[in-house]
Structure formats: C-alpha cells, structure tokens
PDB file of N, CA and C in Angstrom:
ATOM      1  N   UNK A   1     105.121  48.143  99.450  1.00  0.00           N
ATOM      2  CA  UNK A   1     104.192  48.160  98.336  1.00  0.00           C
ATOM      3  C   UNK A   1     104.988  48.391  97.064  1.00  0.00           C
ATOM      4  N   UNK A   2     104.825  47.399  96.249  1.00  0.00           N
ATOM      5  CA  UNK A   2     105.827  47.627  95.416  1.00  0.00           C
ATOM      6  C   UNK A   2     104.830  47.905  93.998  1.00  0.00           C
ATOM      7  N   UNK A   3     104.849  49.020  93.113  1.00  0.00           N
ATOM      8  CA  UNK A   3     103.816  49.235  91.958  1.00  0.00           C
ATOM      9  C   UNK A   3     104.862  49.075  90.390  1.00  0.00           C
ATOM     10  N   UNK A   4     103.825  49.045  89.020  1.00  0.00           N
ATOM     11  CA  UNK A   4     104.601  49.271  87.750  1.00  0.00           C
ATOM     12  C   UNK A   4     103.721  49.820  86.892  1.00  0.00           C
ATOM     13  N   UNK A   5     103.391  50.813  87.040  1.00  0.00           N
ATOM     14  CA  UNK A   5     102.722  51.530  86.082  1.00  0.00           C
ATOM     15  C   UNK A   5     102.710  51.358  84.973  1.00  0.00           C
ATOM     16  N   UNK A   6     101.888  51.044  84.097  1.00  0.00           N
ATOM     17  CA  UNK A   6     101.906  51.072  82.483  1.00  0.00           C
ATOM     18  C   UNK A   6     101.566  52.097  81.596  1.00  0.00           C
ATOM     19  N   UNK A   7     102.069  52.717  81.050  1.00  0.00           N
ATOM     20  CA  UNK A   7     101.117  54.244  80.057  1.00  0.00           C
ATOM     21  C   UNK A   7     100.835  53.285  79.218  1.00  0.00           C
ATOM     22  N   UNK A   8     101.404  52.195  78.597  1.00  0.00           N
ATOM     23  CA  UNK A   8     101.349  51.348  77.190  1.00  0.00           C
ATOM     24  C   UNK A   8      99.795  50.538  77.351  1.00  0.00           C
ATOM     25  N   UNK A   9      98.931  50.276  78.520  1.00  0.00           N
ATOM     26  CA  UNK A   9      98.351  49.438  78.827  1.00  0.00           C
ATOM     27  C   UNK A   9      96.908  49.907  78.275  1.00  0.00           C
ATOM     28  N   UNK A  10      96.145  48.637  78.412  1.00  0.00           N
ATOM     29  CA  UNK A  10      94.473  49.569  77.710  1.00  0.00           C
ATOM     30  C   UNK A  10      93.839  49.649  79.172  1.00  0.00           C
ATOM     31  N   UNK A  11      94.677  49.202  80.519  1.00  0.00           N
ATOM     32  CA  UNK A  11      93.764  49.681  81.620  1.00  0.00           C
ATOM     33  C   UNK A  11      93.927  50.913  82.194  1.00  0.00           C
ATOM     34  N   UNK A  12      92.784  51.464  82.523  1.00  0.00           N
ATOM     35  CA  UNK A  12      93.549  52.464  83.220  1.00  0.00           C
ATOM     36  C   UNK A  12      94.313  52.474  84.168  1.00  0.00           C
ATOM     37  N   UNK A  13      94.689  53.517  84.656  1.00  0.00           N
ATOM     38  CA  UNK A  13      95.566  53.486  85.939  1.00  0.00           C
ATOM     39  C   UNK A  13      95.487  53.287  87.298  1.00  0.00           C
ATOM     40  N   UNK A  14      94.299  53.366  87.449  1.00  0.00           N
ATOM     41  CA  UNK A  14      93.405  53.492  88.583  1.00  0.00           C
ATOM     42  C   UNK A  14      93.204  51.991  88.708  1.00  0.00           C
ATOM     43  N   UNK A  15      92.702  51.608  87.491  1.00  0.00           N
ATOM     44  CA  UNK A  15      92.838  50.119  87.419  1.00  0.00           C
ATOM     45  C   UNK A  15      94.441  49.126  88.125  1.00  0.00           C
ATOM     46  N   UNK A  16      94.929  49.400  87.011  1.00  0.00           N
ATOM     47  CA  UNK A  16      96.447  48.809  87.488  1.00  0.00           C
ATOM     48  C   UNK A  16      96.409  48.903  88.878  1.00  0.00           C
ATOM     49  N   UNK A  17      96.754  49.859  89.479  1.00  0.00           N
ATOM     50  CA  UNK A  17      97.183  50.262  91.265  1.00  0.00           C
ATOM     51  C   UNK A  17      95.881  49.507  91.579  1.00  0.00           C
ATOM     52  N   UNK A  18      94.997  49.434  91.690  1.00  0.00           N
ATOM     53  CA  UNK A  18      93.629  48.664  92.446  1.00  0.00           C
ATOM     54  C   UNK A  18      94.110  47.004  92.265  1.00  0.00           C
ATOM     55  N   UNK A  19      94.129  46.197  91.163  1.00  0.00           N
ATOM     56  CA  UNK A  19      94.781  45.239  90.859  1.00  0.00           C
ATOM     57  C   UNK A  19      95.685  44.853  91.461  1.00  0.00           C
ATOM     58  N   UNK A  20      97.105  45.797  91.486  1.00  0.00           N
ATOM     59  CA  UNK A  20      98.430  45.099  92.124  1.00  0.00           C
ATOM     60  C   UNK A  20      98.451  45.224  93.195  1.00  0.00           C
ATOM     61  N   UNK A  21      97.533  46.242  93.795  1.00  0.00           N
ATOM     62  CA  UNK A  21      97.806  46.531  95.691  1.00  0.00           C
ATOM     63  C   UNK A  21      96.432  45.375  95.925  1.00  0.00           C
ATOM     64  N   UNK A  22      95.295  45.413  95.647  1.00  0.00           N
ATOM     65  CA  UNK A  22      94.479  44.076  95.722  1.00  0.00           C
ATOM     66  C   UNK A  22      95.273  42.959  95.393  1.00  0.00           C
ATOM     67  N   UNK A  23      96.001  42.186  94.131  1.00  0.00           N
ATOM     68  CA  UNK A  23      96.762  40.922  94.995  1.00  0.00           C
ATOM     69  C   UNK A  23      97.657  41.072  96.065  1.00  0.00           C
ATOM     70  N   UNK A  24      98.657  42.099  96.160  1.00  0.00           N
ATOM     71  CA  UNK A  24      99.643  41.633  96.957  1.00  0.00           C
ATOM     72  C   UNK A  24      98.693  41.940  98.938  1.00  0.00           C
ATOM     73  N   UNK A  25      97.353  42.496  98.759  1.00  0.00           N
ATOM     74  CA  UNK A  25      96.900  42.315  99.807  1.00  0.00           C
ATOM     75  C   UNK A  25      96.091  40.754 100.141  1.00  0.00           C
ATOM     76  N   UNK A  26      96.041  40.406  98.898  1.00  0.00           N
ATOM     77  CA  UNK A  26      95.529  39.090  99.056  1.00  0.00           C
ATOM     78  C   UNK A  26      96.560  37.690  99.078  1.00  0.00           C
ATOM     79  N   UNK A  27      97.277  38.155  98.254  1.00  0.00           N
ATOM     80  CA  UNK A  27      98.562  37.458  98.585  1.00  0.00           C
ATOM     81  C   UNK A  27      99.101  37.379 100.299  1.00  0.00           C
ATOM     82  N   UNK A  28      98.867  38.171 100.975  1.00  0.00           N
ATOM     83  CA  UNK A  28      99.464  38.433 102.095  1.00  0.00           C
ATOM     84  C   UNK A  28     100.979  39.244 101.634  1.00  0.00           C
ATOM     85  N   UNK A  29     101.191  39.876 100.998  1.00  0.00           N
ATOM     86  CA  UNK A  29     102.841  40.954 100.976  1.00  0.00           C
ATOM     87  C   UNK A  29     102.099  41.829 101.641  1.00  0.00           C
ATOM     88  N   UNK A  30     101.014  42.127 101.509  1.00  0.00           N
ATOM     89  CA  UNK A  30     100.556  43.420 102.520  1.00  0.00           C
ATOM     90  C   UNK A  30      99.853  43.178 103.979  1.00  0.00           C
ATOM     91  N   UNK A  31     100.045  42.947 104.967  1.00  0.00           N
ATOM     92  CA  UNK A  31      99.015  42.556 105.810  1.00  0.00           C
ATOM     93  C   UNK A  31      98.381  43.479 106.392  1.00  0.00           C
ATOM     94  N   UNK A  32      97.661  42.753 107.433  1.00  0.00           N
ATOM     95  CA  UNK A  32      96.527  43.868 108.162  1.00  0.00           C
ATOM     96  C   UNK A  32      97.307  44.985 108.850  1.00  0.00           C
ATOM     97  N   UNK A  33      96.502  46.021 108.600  1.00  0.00           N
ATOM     98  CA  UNK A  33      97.022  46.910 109.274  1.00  0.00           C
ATOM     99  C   UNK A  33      98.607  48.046 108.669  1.00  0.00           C
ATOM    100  N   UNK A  34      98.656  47.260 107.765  1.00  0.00           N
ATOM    101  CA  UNK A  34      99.528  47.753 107.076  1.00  0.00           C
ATOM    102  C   UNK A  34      98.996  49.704 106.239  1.00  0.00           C
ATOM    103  N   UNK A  35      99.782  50.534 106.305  1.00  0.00           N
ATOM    104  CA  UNK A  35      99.261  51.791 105.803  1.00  0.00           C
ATOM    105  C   UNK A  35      99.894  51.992 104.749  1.00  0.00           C
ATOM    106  N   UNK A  36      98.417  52.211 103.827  1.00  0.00           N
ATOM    107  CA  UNK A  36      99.121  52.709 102.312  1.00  0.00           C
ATOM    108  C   UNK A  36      99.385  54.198 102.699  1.00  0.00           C
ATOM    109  N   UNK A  37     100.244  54.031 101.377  1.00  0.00           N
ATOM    110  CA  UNK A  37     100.844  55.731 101.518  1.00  0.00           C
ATOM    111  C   UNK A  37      99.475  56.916 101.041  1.00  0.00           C
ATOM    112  N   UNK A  38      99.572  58.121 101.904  1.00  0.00           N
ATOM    113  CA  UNK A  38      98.820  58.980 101.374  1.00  0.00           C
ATOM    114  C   UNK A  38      98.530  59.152  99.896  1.00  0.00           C
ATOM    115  N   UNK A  39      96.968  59.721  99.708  1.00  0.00           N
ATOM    116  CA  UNK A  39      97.069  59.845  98.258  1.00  0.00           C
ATOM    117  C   UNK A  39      98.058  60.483  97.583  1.00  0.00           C
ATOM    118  N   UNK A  40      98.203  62.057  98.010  1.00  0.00           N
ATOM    119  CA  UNK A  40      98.791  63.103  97.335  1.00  0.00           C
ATOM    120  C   UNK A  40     100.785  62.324  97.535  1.00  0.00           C
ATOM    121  N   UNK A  41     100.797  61.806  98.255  1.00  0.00           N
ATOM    122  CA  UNK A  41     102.437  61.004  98.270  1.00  0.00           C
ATOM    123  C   UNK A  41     102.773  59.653  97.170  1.00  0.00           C
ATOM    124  N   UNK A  42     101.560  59.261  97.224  1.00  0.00           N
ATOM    125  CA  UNK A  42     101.516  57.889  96.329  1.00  0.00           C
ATOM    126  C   UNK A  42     101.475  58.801  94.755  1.00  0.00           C
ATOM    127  N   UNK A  43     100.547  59.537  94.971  1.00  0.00           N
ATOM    128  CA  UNK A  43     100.429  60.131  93.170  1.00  0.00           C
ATOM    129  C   UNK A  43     101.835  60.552  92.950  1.00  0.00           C
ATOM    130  N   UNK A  44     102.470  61.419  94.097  1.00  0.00           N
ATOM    131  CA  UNK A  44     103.850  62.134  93.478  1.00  0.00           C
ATOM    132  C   UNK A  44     104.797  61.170  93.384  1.00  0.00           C
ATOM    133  N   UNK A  45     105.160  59.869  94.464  1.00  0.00           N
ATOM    134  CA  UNK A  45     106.175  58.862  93.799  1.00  0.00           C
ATOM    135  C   UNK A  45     105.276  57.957  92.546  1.00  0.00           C
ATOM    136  N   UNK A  46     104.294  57.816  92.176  1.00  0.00           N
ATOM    137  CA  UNK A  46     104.040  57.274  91.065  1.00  0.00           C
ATOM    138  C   UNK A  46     104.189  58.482  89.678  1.00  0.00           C
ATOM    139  N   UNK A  47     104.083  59.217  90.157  1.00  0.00           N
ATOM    140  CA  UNK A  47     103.627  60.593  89.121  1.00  0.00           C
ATOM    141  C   UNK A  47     102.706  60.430  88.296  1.00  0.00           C
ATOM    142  N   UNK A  48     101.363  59.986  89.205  1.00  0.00           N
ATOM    143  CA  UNK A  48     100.139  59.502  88.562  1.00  0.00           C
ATOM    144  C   UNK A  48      99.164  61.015  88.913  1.00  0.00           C
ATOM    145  N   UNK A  49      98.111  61.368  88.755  1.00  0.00           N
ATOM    146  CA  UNK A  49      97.309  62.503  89.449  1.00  0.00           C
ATOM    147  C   UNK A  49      96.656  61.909  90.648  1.00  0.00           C
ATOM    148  N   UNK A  50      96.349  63.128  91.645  1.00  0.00           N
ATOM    149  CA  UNK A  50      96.191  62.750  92.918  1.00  0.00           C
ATOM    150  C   UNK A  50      94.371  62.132  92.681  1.00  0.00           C
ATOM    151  N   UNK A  51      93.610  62.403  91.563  1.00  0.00           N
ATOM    152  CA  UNK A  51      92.264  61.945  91.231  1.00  0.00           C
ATOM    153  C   UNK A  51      92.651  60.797  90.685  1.00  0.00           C
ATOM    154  N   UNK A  52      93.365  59.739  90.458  1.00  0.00           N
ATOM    155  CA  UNK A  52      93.563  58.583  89.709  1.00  0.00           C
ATOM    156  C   UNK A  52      94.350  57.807  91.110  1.00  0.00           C
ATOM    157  N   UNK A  53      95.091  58.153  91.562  1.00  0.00           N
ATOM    158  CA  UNK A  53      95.097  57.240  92.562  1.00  0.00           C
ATOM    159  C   UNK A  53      93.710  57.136  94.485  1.00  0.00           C
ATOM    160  N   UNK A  54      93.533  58.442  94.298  1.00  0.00           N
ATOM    161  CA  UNK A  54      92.394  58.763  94.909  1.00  0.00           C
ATOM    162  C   UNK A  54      90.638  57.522  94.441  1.00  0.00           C
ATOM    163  N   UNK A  55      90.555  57.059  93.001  1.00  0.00           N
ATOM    164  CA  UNK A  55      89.670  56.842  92.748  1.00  0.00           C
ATOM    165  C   UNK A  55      90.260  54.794  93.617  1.00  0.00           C
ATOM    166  N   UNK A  56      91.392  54.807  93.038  1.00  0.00           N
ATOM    167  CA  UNK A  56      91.918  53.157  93.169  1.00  0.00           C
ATOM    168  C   UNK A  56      92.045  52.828  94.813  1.00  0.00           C
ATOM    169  N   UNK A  57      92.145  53.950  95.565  1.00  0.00           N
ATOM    170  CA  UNK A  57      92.044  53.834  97.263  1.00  0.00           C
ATOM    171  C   UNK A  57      90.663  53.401  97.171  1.00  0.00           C
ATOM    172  N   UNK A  58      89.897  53.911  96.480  1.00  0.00           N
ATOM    173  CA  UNK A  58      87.767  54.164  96.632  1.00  0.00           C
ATOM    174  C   UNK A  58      87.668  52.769  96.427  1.00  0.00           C
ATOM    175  N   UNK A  59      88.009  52.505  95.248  1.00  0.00           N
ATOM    176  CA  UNK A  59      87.663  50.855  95.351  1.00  0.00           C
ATOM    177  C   UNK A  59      88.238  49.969  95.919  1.00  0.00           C
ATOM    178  N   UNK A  60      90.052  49.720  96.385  1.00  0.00           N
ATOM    179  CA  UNK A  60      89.919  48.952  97.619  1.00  0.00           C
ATOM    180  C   UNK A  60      89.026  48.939  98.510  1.00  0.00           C
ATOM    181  N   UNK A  61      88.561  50.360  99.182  1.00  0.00           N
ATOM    182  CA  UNK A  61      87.930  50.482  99.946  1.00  0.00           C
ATOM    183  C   UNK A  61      86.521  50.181 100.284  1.00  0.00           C
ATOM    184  N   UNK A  62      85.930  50.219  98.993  1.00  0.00           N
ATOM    185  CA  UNK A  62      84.742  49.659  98.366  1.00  0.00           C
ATOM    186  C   UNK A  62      84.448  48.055  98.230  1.00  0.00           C
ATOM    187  N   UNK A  63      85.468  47.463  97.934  1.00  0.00           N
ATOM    188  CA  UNK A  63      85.717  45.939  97.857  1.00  0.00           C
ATOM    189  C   UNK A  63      86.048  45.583  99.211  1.00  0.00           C
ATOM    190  N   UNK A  64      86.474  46.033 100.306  1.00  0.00           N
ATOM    191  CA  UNK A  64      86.568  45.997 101.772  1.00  0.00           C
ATOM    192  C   UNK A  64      87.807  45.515 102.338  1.00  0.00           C
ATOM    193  N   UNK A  65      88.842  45.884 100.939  1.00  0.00           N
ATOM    194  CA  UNK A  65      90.473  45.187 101.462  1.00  0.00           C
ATOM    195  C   UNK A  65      91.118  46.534 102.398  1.00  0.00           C
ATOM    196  N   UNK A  66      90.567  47.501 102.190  1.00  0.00           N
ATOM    197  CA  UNK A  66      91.270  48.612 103.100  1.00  0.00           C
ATOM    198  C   UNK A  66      89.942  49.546 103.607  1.00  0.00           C
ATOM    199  N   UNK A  67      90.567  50.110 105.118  1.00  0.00           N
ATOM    200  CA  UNK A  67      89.709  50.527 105.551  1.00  0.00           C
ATOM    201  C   UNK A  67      90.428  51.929 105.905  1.00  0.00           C
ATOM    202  N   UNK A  68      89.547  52.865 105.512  1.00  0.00           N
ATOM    203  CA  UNK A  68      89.842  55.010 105.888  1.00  0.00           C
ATOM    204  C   UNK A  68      89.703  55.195 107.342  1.00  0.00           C
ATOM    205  N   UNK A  69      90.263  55.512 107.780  1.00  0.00           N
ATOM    206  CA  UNK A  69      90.594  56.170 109.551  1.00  0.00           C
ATOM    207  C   UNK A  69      90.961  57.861 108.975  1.00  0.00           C
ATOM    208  N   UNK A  70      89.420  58.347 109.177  1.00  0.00           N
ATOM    209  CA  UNK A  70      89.754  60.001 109.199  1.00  0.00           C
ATOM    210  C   UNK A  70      90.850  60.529 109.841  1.00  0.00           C
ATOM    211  N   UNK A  71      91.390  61.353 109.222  1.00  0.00           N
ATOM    212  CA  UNK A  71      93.016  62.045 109.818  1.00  0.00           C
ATOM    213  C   UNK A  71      94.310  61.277 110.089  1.00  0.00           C
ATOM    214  N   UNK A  72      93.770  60.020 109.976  1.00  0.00           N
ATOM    215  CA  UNK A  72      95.032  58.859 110.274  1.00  0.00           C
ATOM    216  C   UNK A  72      95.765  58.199 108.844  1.00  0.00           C
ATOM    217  N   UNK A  73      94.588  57.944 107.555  1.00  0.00           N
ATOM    218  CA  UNK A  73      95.041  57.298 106.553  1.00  0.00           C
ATOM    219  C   UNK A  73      94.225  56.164 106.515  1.00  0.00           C
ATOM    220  N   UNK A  74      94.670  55.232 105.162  1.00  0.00           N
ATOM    221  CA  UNK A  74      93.959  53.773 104.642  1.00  0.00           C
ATOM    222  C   UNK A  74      94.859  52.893 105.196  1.00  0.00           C
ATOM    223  N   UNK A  75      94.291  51.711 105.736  1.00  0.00           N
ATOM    224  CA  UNK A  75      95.207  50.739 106.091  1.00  0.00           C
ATOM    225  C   UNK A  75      94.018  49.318 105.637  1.00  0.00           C
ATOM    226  N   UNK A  76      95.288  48.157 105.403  1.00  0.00           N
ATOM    227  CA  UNK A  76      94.472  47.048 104.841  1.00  0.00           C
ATOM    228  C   UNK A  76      94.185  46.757 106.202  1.00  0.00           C
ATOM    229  N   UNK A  77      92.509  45.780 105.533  1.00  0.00           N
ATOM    230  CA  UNK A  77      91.494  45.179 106.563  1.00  0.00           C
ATOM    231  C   UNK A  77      92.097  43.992 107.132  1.00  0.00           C
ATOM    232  N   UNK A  78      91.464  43.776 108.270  1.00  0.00           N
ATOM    233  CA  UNK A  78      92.080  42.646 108.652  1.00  0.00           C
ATOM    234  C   UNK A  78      90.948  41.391 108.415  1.00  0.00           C
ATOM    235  N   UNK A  79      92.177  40.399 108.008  1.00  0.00           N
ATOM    236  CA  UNK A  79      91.136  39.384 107.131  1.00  0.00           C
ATOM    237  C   UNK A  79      91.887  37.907 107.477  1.00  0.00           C
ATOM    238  N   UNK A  80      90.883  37.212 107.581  1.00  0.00           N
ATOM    239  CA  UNK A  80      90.626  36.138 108.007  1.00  0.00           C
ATOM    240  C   UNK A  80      91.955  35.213 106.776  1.00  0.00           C
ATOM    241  N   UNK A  81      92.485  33.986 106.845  1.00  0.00           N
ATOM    242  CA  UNK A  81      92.973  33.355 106.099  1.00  0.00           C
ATOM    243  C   UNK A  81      92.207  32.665 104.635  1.00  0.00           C
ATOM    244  N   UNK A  82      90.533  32.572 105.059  1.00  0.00           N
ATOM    245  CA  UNK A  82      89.316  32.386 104.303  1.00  0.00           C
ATOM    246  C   UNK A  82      88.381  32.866 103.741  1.00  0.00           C
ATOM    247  N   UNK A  83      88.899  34.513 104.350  1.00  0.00           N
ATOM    248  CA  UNK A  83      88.103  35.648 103.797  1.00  0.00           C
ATOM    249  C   UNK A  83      88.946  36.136 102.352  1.00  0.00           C
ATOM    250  N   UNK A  84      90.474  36.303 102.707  1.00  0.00           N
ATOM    251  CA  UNK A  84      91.024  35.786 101.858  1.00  0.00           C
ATOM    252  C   UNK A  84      91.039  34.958 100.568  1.00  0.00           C
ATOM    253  N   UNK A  85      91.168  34.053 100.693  1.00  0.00           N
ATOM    254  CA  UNK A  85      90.851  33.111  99.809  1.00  0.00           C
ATOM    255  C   UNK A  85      89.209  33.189  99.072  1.00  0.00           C
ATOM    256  N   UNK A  86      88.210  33.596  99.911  1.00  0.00           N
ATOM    257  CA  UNK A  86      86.726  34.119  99.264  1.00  0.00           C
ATOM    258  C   UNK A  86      86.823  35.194  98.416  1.00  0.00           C
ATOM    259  N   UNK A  87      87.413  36.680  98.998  1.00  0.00           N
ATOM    260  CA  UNK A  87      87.371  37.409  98.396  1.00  0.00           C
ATOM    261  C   UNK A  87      88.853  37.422  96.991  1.00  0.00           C
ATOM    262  N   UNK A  88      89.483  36.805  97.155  1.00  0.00           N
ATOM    263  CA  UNK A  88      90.527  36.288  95.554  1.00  0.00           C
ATOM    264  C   UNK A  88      89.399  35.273  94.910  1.00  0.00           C
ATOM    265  N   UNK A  89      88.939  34.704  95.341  1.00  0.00           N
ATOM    266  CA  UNK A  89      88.296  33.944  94.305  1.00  0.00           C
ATOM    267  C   UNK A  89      86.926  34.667  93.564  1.00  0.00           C
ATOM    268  N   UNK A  90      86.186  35.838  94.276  1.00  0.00           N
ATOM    269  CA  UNK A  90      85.485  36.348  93.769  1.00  0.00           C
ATOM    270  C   UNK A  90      85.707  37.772  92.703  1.00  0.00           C
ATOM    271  N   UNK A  91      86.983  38.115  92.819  1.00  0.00           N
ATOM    272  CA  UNK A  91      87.443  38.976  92.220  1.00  0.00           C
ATOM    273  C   UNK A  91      88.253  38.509  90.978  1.00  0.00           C
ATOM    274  N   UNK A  92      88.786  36.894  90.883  1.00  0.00           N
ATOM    275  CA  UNK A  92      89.073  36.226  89.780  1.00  0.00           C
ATOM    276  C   UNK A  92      87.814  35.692  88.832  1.00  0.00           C
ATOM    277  N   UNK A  93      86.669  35.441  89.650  1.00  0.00           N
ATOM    278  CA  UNK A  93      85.940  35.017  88.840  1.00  0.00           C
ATOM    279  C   UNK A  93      85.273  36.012  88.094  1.00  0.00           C
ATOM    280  N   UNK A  94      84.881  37.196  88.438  1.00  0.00           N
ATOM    281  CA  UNK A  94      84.446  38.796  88.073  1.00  0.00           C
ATOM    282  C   UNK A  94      85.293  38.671  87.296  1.00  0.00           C
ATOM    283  N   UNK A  95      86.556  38.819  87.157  1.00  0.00           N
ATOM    284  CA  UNK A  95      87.767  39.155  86.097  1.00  0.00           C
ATOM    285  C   UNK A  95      87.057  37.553  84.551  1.00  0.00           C
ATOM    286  N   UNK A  96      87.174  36.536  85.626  1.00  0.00           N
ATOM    287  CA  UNK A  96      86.952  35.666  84.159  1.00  0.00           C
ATOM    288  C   UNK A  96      85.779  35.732  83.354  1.00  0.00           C
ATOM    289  N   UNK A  97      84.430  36.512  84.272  1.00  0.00           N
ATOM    290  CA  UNK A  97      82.859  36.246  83.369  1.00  0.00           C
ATOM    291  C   UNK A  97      83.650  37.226  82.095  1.00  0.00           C
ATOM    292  N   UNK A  98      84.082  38.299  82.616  1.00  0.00           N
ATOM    293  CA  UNK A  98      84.469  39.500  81.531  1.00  0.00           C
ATOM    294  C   UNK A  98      85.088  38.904  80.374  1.00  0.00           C
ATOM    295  N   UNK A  99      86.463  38.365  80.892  1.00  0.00           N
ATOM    296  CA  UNK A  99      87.042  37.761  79.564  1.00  0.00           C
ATOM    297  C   UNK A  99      86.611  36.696  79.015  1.00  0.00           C
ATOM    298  N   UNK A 100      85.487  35.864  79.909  1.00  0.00           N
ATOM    299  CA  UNK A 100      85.061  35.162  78.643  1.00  0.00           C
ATOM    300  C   UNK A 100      84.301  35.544  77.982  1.00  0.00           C
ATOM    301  N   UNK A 101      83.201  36.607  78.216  1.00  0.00           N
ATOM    302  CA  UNK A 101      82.283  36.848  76.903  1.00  0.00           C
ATOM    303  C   UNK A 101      83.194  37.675  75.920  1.00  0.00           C
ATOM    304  N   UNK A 102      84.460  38.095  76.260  1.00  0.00           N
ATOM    305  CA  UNK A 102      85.072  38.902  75.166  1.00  0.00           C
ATOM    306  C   UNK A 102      85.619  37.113  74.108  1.00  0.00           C
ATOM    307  N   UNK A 103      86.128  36.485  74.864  1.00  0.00           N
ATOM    308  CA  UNK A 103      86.318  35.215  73.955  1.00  0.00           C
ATOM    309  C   UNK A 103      84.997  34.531  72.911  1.00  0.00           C
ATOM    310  N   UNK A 104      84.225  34.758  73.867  1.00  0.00           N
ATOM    311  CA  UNK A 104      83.012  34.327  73.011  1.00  0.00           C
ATOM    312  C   UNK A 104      82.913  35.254  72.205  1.00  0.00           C
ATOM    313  N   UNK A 105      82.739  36.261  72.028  1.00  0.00           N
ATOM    314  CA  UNK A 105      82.827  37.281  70.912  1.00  0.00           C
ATOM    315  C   UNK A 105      83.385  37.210  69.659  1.00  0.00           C
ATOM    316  N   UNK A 106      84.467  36.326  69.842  1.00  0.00           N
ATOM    317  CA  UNK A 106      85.556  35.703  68.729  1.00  0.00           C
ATOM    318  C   UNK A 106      85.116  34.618  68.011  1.00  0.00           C
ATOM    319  N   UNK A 107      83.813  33.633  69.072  1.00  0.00           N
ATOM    320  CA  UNK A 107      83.201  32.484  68.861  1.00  0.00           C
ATOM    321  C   UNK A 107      84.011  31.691  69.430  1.00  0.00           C
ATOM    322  N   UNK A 108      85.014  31.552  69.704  1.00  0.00           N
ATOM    323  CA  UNK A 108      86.308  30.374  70.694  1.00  0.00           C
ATOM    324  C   UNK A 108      85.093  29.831  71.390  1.00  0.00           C
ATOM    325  N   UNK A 109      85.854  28.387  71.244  1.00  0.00           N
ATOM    326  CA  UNK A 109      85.089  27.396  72.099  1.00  0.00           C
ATOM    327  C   UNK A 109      85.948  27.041  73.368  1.00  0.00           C
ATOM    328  N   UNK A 110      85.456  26.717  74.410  1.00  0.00           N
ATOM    329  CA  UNK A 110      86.153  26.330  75.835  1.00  0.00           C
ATOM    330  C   UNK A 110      87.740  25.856  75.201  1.00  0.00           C
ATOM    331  N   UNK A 111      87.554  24.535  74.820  1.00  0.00           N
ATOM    332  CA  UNK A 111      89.182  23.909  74.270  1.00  0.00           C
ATOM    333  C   UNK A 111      90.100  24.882  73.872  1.00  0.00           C
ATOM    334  N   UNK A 112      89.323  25.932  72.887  1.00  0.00           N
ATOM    335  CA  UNK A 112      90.510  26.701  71.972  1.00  0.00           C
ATOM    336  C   UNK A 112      90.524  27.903  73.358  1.00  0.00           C
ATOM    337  N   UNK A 113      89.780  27.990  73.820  1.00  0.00           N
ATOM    338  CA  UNK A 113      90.382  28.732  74.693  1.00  0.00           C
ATOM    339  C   UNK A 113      91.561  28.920  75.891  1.00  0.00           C
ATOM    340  N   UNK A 114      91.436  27.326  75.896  1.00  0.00           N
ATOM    341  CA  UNK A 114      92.249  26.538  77.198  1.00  0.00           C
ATOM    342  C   UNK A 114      93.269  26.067  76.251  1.00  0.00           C
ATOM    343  N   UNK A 115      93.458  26.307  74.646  1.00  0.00           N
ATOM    344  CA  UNK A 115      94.639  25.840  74.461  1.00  0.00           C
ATOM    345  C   UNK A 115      95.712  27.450  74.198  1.00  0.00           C
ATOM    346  N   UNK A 116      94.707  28.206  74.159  1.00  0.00           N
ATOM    347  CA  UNK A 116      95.674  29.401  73.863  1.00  0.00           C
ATOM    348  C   UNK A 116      95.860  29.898  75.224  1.00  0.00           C
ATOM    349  N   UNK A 117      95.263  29.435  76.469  1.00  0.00           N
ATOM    350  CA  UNK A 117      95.299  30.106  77.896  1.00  0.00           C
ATOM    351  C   UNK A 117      97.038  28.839  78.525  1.00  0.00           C
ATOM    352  N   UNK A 118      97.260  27.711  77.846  1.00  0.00           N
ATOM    353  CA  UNK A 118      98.153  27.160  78.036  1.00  0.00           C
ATOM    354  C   UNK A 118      99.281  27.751  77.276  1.00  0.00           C
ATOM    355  N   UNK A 119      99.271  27.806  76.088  1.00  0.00           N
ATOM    356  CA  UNK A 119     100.912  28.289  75.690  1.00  0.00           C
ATOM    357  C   UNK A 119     100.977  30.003  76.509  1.00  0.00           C
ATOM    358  N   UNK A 120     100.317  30.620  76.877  1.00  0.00           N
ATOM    359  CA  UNK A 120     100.870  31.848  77.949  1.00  0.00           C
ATOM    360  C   UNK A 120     100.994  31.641  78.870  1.00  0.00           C
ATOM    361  N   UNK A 121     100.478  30.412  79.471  1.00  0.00           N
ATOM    362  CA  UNK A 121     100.570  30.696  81.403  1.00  0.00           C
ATOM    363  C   UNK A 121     101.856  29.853  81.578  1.00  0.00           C
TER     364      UNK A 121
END
C-alpha cells in the first residue's frame, strides 16, 4: 500500500487515504484479501490521527471495497473483474456530478470544459 499525504491539499485526509487505497483496490495493486494495516499502525507510519484514518477505513468499508473481521483486521473484498469495473465507474461518476456543477458555477460550457480538461490530462 503505497500512500502521499498532502497537508497543502483542500481534501481532507481521510479523504486522500479513502481515494488512493480505493483506486489502487480497484486498480487491482491491492487484491482480495489483502490486509490493510491496523488503524492505530497506519496513523503512526502516516502520522495522521488514529480518528482520521479510522473514519477513511469506515468508508471503504461503507462503499464495500473492504471488509472488518472482529479481532482479525480490514481486508479488501473480494470482487469480481466487473464488480470492479461497476464500482470505479460509479465512484468516477459521483466524483464528476460534483465537479461539474462546480464548473457550471463558473458558467463553462461542456467544450470549454473539455478544452481545459485536455491541456491537464
């Protein structure tokens, strides 16, 4: 599991770690069965608080990429090659309704949006 914390970022932190351990579980770098590290171990090599990485386990867990085994730990779910691919596409599209009404906010029209989404990607 490889993480990069941002202090500079406007997400929170909880955010970030939910994000990067959600792709690389969707990516497949993480597979089934794989065990994240304890909370209180993950907070001290991140040197995040044990309530901020505690909340980002809740929502993997909540979104159904990892599953809690009392006394044992979180380990990712085991998932289909298409469950996969369902659940990335529903968590990209959640991500895009957001940023587009923040674009619309600006008034950007589709084009100007897709021309400023081309010179970054």
């Amino acid at each position: 599991m490889n993480i990069a914390i941002s202090n500079n970022s406007e997400k929170p932190i909880y955010q970030q770690l939910f994000e990067q351990i959600s792709a690389q579980i969707l990516k497949g770098e993480l597979e089934s069965g794989y065990s994240l590290p304890p909370i209180r171990q993950a907070a001290q090599e991140l040197r995040v608080s044990v309530i901020t990485v505690k909340k980002a386990w809740e929502e993997l867990e909540r979104c159904g990429l990892i599953n809690t085994v009392t006394g044992k730990g979180c380990f990712v779910a085991d998932f289909s090659p298409e469950d996969k691919l369902r659940l990335r596409d529903e968590m990209i599209l959640k991500q895009m309704v957001n940023d587009t009404a923040y674009y619309k906010s600006f008034g950007l029209t589709l084009d100007e949006v897709m021309e400023l989404m081309k010179k970054i990607y």
